[in-house]
C-alpha atoms as a PDB file:
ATOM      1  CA  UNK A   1       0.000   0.000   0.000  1.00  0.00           C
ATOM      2  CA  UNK A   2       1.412   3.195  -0.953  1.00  0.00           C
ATOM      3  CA  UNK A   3       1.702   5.929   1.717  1.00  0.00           C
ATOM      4  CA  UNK A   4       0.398   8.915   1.716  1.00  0.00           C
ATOM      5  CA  UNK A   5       1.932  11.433   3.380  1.00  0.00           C
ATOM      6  CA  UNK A   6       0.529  15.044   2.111  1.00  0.00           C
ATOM      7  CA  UNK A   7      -1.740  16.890   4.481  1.00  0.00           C
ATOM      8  CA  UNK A   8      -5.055  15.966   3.081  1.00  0.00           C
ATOM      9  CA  UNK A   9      -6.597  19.268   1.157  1.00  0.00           C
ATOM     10  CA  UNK A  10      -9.575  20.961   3.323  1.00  0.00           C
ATOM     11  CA  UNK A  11     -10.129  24.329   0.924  1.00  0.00           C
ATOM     12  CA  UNK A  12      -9.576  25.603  -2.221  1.00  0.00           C
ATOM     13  CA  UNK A  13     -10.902  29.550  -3.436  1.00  0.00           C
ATOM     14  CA  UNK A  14     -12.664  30.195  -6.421  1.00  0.00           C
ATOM     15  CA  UNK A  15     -15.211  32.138  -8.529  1.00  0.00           C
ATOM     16  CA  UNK A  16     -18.907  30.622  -9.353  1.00  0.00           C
ATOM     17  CA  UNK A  17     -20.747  31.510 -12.754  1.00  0.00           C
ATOM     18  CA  UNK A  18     -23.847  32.486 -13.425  1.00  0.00           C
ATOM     19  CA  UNK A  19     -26.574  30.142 -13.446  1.00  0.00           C
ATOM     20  CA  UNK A  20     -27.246  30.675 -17.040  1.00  0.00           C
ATOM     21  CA  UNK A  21     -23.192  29.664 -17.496  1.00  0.00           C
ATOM     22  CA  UNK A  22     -23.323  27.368 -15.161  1.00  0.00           C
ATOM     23  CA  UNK A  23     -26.055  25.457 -16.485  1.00  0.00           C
ATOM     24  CA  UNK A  24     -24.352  25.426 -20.176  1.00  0.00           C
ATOM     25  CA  UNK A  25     -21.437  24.272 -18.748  1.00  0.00           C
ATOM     26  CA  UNK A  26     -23.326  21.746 -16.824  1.00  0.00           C
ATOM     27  CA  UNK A  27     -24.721  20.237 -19.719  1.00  0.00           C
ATOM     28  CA  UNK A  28     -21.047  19.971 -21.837  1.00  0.00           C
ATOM     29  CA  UNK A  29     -20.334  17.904 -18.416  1.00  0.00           C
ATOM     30  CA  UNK A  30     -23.466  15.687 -19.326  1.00  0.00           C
ATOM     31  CA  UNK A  31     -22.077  15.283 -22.876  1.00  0.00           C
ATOM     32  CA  UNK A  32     -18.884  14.238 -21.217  1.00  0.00           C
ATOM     33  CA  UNK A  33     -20.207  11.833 -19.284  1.00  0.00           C
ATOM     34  CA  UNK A  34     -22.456  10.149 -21.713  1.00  0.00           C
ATOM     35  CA  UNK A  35     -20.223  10.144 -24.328  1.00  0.00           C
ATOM     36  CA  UNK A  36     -16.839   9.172 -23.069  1.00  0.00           C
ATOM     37  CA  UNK A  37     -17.990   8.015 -18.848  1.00  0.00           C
ATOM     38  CA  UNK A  38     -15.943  11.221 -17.744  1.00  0.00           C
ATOM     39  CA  UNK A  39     -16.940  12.153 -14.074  1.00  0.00           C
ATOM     40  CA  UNK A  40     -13.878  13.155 -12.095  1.00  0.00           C
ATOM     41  CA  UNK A  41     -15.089  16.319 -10.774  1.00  0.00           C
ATOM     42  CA  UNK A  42     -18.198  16.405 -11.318  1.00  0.00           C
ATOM     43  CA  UNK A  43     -19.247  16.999  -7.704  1.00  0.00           C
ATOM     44  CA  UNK A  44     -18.199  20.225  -7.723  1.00  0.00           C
ATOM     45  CA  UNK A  45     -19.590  23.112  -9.196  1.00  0.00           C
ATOM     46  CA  UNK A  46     -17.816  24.857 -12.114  1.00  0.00           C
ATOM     47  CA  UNK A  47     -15.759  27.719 -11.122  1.00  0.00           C
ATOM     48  CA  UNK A  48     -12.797  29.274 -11.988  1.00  0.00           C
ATOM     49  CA  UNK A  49      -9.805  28.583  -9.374  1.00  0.00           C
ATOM     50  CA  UNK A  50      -8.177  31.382  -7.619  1.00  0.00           C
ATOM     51  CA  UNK A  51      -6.251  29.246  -5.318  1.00  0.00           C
ATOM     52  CA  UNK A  52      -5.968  25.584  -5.736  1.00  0.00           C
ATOM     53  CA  UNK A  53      -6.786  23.152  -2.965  1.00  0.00           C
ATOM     54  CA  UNK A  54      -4.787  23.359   0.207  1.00  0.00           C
ATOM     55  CA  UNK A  55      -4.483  22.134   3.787  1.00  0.00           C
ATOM     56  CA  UNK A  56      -6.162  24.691   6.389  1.00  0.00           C
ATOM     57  CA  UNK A  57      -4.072  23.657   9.383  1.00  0.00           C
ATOM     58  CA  UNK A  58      -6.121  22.667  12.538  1.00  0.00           C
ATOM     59  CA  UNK A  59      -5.008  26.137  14.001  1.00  0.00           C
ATOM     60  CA  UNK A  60      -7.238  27.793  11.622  1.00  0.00           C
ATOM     61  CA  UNK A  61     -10.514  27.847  10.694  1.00  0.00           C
ATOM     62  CA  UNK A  62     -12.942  28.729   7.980  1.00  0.00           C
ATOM     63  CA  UNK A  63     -13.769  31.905   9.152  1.00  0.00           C
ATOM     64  CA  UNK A  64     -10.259  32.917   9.333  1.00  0.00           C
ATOM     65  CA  UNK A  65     -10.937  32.472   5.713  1.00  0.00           C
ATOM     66  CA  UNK A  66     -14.047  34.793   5.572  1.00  0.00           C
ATOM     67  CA  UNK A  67     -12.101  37.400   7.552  1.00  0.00           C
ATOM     68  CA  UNK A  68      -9.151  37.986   5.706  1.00  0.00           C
ATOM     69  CA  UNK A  69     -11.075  38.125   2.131  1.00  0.00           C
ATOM     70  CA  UNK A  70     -13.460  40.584   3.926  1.00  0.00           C
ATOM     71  CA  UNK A  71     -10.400  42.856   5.053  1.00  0.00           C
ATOM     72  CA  UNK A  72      -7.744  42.869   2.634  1.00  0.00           C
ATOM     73  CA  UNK A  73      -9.900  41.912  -0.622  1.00  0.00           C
ATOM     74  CA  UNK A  74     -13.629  42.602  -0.373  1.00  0.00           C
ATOM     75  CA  UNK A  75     -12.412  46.829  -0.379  1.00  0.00           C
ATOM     76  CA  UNK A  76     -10.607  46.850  -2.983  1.00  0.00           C
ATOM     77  CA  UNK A  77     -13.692  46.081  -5.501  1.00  0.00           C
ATOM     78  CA  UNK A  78     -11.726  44.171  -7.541  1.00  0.00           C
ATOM     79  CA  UNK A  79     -15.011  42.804  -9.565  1.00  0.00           C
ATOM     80  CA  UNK A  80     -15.102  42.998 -13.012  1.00  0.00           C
ATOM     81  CA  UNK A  81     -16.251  41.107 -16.235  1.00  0.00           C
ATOM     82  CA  UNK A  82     -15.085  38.470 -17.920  1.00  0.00           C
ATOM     83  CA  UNK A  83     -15.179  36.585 -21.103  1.00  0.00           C
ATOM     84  CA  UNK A  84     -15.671  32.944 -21.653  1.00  0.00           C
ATOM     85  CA  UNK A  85     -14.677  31.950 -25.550  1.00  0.00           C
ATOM     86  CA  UNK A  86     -15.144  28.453 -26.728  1.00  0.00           C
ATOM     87  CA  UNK A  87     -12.959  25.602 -25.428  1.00  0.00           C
ATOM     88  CA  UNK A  88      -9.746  24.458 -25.179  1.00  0.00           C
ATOM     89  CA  UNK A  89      -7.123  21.536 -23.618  1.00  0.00           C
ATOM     90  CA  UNK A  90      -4.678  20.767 -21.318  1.00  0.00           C
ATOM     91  CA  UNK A  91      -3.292  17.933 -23.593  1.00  0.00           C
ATOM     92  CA  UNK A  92      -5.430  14.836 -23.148  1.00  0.00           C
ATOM     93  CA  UNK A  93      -5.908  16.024 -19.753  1.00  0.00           C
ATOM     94  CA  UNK A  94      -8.278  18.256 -19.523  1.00  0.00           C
ATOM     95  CA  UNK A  95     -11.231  19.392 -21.247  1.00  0.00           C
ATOM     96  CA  UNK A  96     -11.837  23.535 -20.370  1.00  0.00           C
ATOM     97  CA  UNK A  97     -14.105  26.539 -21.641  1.00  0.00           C
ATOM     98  CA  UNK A  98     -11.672  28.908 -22.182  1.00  0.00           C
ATOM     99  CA  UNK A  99     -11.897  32.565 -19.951  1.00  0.00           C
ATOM    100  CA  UNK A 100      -9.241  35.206 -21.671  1.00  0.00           C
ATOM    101  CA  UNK A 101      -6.645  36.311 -19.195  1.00  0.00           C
ATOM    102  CA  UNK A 102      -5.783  39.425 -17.920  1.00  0.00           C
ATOM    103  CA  UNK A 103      -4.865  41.508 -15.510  1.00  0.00           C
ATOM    104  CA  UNK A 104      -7.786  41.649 -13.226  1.00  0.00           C
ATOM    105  CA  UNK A 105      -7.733  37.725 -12.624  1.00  0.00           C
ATOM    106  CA  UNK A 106      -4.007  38.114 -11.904  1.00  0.00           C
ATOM    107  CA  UNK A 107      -4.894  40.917  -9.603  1.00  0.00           C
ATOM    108  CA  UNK A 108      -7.526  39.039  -7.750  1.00  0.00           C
ATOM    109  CA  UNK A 109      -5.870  36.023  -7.780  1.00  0.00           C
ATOM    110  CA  UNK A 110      -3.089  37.425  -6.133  1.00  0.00           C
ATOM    111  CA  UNK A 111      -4.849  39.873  -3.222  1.00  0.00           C
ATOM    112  CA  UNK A 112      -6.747  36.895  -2.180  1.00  0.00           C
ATOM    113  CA  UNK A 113      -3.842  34.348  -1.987  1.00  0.00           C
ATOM    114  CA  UNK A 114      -2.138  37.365  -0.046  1.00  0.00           C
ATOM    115  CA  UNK A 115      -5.101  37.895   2.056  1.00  0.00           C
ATOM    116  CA  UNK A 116      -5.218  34.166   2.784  1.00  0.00           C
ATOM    117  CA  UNK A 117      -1.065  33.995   3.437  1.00  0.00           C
ATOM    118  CA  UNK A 118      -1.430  36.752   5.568  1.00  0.00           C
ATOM    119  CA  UNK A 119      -4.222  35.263   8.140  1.00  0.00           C
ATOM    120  CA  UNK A 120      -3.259  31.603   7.760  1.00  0.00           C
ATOM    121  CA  UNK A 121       0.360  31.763   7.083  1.00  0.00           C
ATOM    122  CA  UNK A 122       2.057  27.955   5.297  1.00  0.00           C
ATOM    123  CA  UNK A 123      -1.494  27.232   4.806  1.00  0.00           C
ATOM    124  CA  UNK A 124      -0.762  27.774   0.600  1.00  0.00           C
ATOM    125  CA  UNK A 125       1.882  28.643  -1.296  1.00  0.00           C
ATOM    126  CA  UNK A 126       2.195  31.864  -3.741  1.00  0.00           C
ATOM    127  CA  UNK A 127       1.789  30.301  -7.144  1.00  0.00           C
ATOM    128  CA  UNK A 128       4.970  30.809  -9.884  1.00  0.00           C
ATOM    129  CA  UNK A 129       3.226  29.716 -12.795  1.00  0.00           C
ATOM    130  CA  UNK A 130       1.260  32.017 -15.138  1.00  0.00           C
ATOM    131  CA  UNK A 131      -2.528  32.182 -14.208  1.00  0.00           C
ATOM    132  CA  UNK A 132      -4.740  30.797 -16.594  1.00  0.00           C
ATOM    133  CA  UNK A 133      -8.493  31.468 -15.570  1.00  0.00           C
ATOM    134  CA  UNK A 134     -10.422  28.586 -17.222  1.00  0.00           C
ATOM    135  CA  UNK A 135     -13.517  26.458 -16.611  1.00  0.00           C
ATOM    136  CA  UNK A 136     -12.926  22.838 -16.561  1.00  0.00           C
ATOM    137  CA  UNK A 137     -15.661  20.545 -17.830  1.00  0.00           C
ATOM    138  CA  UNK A 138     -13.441  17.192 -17.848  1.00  0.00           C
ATOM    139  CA  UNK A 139     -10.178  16.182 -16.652  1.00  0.00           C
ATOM    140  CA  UNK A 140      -8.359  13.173 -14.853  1.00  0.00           C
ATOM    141  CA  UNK A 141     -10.966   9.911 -16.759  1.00  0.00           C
ATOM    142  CA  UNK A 142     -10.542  11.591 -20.451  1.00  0.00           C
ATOM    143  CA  UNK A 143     -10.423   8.453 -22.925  1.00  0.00           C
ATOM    144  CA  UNK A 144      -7.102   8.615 -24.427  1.00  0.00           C
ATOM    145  CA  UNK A 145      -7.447   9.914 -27.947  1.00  0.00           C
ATOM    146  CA  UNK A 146     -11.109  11.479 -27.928  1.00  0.00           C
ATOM    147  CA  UNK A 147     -10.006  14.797 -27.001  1.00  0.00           C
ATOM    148  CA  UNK A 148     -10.064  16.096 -30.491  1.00  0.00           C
ATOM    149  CA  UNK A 149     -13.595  14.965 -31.238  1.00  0.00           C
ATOM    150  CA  UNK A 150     -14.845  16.083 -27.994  1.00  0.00           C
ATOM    151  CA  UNK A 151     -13.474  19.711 -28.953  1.00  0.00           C
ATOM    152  CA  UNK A 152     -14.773  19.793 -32.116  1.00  0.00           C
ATOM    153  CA  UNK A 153     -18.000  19.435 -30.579  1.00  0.00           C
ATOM    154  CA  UNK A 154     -17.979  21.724 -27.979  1.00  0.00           C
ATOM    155  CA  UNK A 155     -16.769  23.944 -30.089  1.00  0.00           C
ATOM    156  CA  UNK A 156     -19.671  23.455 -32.342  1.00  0.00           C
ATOM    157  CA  UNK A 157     -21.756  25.414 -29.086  1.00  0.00           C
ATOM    158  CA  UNK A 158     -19.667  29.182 -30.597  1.00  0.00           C
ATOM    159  CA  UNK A 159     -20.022  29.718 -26.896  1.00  0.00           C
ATOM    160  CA  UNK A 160     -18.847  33.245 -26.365  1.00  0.00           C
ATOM    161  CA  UNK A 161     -20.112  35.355 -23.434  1.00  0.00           C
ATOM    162  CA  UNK A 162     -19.337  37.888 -20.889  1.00  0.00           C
ATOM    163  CA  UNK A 163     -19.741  37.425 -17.266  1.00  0.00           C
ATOM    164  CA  UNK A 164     -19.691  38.948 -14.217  1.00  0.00           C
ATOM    165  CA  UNK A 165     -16.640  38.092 -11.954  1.00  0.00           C
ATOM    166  CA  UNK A 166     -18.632  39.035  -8.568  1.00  0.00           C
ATOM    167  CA  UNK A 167     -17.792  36.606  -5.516  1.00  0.00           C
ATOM    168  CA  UNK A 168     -15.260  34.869  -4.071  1.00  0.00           C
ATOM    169  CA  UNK A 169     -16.436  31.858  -3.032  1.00  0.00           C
ATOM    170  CA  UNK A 170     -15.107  28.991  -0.430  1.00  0.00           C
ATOM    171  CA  UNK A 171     -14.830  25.779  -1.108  1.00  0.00           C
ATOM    172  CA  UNK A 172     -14.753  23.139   2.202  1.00  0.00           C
ATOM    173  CA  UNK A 173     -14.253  19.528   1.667  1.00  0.00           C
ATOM    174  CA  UNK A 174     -16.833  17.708   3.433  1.00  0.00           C
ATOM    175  CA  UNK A 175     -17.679  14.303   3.629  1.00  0.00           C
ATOM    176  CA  UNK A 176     -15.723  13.454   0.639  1.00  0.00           C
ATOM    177  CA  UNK A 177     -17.540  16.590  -1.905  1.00  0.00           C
ATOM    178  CA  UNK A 178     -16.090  19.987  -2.349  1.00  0.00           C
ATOM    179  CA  UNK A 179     -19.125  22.432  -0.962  1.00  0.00           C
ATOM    180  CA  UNK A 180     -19.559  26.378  -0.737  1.00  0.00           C
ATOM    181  CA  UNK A 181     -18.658  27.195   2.416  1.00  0.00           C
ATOM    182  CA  UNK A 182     -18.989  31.182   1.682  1.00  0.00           C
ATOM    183  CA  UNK A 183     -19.358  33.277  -1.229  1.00  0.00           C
ATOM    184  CA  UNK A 184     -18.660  36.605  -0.521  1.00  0.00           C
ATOM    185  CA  UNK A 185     -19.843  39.545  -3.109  1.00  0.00           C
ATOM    186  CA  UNK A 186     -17.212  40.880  -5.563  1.00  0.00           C
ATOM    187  CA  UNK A 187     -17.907  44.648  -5.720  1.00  0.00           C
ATOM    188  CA  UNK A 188     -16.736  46.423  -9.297  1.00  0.00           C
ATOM    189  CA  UNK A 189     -15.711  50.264  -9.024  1.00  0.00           C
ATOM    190  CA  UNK A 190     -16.838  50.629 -12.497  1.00  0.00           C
ATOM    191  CA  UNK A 191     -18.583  47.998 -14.581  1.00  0.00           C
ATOM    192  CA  UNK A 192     -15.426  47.780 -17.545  1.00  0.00           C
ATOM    193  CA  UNK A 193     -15.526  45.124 -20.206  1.00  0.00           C
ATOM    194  CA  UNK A 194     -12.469  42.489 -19.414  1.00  0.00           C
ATOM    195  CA  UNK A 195      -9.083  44.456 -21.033  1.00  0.00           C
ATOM    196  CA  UNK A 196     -10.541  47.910 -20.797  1.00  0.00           C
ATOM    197  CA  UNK A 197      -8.593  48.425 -17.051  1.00  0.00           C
ATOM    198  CA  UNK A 198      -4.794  48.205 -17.207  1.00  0.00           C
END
């Protein structure tokens, strides 16, 4: 038996949809599922991750969480909109709708793993890698070699929409299923299409 020994992930951060999104995105999952038997994930509902899952030490709880986004984040009104535009792969990994970068996911991104450093310090890590805001609709059970025909169907959808990027929701493992244990309201200074603030 192979041991285990990383601390076993209790949170991760991230941003819901709306539930005309979600539910589009909910029903490329279905495809997904019927089509190739993908479900890794599927308990979970689609977001964008702003900080992948981590280990809340037992020193800390979820409302150390709530507190620091509410503080250091929340005031800033870091809201904004965003743009979903068709999908996309991690090789023959995953399976993604495809939300254009910029700035203002980088900038929330990295005020609410600084917020969350700050009050729950070697909870997370900083992340080095480039951010790249997506969706994820399948990943982990893809059937080797259908992720070109599963793109060329999703891509059939032309899905192309703006959406709002207004909470900052956390996820709490429980029981074995990621659930929301807060979503906290994204405020925007100025309602700016995604790229119009540098």
């Amino acid at each position: 038996m192979r041991q285990n020994n990383f601390p076993k992930q209790t949170h991760f951060i991230g941003v819901l949809l709306p539930d005309d999104l979600t539910l589009t995105l909910e029903d490329c999952r279905r495809y997904m599922n019927q089509a190739y038997g993908c479900k890794s994930g599927y308990g979970t509902p689609i977001h964008v991750t702003l900080i992948p899952p981590f280990c809340l030490q037992e020193d800390y709880l979820t409302a150390d969480l709530v507190r620091a986004i509410e503080k250091d984040v929340l005031p800033k009104k870091l809201g904004f909109k965003a743009r979903v535009e068709n999908f996309d792969a991690f090789a023959d990994r995953t399976l993604f709708a495809k939300v254009l970068a910029d700035n203002s996911w980088v900038r929330l991104r990295d005020e609410t793993a600084k917020a969350v450093l700050n009050a729950c310090p070697g909870c997370t890590k900083k992340e080095q890698r480039p951010f790249l805001p997506h969706l994820t609709v399948a990943n982990r059970d893809i059937p080797p070699g259908s992720i070109t025909k599963a793109l060329e169907v999703m891509n059939e959808l032309d899905l192309v929409e703006d959406f709002p990027v207004d909470n900052i929701t956390i996820f709490e493992r429980k029981d074995g299923k990621w659930k929301e244990a807060a979503i906290l309201e994204l405020h925007m200074d100025s309602i700016m299409m995604q790229g119009e603030r540098k």
